[in-house]
C-alpha atoms as a PDB file:
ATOM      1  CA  UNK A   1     -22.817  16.312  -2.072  1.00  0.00           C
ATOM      2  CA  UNK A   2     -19.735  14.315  -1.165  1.00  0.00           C
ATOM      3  CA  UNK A   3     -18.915  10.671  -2.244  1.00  0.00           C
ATOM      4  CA  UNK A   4     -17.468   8.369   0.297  1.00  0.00           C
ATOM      5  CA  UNK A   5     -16.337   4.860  -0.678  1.00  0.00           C
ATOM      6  CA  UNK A   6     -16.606   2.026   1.801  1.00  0.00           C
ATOM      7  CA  UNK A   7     -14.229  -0.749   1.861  1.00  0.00           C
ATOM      8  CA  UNK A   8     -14.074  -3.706   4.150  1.00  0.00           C
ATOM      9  CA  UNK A   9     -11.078  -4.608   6.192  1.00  0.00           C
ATOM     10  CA  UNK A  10     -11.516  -7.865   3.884  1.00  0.00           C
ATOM     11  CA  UNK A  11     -11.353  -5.569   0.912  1.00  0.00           C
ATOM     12  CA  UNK A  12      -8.267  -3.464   2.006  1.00  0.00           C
ATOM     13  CA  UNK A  13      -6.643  -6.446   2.739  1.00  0.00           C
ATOM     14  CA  UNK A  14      -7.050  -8.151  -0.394  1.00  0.00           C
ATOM     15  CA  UNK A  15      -5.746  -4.804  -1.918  1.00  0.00           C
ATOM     16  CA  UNK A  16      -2.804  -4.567  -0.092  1.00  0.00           C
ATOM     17  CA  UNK A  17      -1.466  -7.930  -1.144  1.00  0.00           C
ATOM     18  CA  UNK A  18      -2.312  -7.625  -4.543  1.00  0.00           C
ATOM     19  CA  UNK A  19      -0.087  -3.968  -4.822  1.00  0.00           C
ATOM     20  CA  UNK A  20       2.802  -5.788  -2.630  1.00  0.00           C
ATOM     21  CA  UNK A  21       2.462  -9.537  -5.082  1.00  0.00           C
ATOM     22  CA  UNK A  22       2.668  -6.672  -8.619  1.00  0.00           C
ATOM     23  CA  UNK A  23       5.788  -5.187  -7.177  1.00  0.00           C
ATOM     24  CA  UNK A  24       6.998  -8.900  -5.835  1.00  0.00           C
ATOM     25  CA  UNK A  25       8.242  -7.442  -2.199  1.00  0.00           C
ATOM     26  CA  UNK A  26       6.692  -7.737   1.197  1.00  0.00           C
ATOM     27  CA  UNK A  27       6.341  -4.665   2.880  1.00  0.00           C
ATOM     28  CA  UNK A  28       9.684  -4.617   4.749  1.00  0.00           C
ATOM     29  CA  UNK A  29      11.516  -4.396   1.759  1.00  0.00           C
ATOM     30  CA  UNK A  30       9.507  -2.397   0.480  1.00  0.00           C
ATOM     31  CA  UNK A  31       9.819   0.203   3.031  1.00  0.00           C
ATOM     32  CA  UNK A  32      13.714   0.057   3.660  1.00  0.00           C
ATOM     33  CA  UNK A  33      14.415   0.053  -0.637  1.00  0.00           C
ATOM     34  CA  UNK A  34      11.800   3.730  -0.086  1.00  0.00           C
ATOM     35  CA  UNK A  35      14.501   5.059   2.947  1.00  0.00           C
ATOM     36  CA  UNK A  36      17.206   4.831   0.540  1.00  0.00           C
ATOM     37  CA  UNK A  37      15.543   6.091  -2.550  1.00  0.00           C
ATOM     38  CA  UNK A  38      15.491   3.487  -4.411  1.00  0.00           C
ATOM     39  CA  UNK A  39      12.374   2.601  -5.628  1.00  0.00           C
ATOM     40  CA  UNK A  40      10.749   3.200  -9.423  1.00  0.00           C
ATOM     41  CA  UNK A  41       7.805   5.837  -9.128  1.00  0.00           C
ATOM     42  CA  UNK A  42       5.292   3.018  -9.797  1.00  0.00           C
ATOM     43  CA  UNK A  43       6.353   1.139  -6.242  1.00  0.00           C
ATOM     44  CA  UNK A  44       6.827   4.344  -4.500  1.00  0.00           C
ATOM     45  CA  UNK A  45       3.057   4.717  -5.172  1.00  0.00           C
ATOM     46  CA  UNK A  46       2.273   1.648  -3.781  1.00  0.00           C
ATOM     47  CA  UNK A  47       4.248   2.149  -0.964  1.00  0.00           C
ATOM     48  CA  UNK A  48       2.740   5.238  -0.420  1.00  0.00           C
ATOM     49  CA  UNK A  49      -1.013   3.158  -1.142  1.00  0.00           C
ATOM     50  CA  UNK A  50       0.126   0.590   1.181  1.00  0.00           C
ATOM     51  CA  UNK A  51       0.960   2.933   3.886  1.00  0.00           C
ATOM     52  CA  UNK A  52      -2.341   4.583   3.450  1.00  0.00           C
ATOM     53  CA  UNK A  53      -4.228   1.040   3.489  1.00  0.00           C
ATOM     54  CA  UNK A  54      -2.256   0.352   6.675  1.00  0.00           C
ATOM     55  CA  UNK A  55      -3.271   3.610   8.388  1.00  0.00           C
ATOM     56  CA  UNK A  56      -6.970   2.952   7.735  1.00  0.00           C
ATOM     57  CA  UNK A  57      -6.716  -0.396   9.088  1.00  0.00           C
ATOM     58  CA  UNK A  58      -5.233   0.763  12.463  1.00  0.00           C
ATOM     59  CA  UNK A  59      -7.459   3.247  13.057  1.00  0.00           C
END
C-alpha cells in the first residue's frame, strides 16, 4: 500500500515562503550563494526543498 500526500498549490506556497523567511533570502540569492558553494547544509536543504516545491508547482 503506498502513501501519497496531497498538498495544495496554496499549501506549497505557504511552504515555500516560510523555508525562504527562516533562512531570510529570496530565492535569487538563494540560488546564486548555492552556485558558489556557499551555503550552510541547513539552507542548502531548503534550497534543494524549494527547488522541489517549485518543480511541483510547474508541472
Amino acid at each position: 500500500m503506498s502513501t501519497r500526500i496531497r498538498r495544495t498549490t496554496a499549501d506549497l506556497l505557504a511552504q515555500r515562503e516560510r523555508l525562504l523567511a527562516e533562512v531570510h533570502m529570496d530565492y535569487d540569492e538563494l540560488r546564486e550563494r548555492a552556485e558558489v558553494h556557499t551555503l550552510s547544509a541547513r539552507e542548502l536543504a531548503v534550497c534543494h526543498t524549494v527547488e522541489g516545491i517549485d518543480y511541483l508547482l510547474d508541472g
